[in-house]
Protein backbone atom coordinates (compact mmCIF):
# COMPACT_ATOMS: atom_id res chain seq x y z
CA UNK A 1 -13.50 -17.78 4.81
CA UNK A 2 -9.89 -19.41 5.51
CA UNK A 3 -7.51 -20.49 3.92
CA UNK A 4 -4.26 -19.28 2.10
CA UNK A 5 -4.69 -15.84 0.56
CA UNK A 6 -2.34 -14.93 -2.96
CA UNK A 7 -1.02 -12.24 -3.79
CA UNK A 8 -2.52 -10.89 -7.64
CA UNK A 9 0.73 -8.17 -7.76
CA UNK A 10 3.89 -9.15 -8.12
CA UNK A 11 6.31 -7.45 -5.63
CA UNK A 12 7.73 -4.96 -8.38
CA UNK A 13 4.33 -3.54 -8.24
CA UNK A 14 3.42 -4.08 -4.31
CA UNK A 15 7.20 -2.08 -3.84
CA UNK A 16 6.04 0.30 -6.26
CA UNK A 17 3.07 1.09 -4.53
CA UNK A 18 5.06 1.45 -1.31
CA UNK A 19 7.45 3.96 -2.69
CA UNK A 20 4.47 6.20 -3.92
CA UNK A 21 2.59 5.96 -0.56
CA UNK A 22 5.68 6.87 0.92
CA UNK A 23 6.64 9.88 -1.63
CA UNK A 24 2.71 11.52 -1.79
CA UNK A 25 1.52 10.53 2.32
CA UNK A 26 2.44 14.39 2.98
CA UNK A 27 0.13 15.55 0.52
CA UNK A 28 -2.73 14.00 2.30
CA UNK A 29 -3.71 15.09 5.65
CA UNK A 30 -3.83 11.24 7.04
CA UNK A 31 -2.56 7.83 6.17
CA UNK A 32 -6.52 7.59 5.21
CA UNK A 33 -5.78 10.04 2.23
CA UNK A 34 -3.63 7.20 0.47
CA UNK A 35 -6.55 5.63 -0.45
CA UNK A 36 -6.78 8.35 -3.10
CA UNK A 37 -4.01 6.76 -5.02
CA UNK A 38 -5.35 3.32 -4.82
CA UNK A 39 -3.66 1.99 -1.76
CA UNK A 40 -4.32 0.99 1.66
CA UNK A 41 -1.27 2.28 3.77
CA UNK A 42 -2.14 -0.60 6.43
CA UNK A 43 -1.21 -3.22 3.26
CA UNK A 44 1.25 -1.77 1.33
CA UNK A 45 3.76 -0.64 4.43
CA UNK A 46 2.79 -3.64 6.92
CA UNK A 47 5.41 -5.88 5.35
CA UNK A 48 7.75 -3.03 4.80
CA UNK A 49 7.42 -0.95 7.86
């Protein structure tokens, strides 16, 4: 599959989702554990890191 990829969040929410990775990662013993809130820390802080 190639091609151009969109984005279905706007970045309000994709920031959003940063912040809360960022605020709840030490409750989780890995980066893994983010997944429990929905996110993939890979995604969410690649563009932000």
């Amino acid at each position: 599959m190639t091609g151009k990829t969109t984005n279905k969040f706007s970045l309000e929410v994709r920031a959003r989702a940063v912040r809360m990775v960022q605020e709840h990662g030490g409750e989780y013993p890995s980066p893994l554990g983010s997944r429990g809130i929905g996110g993939r820390e890979d995604r969410l802080l690649g563009a932000y890191a």
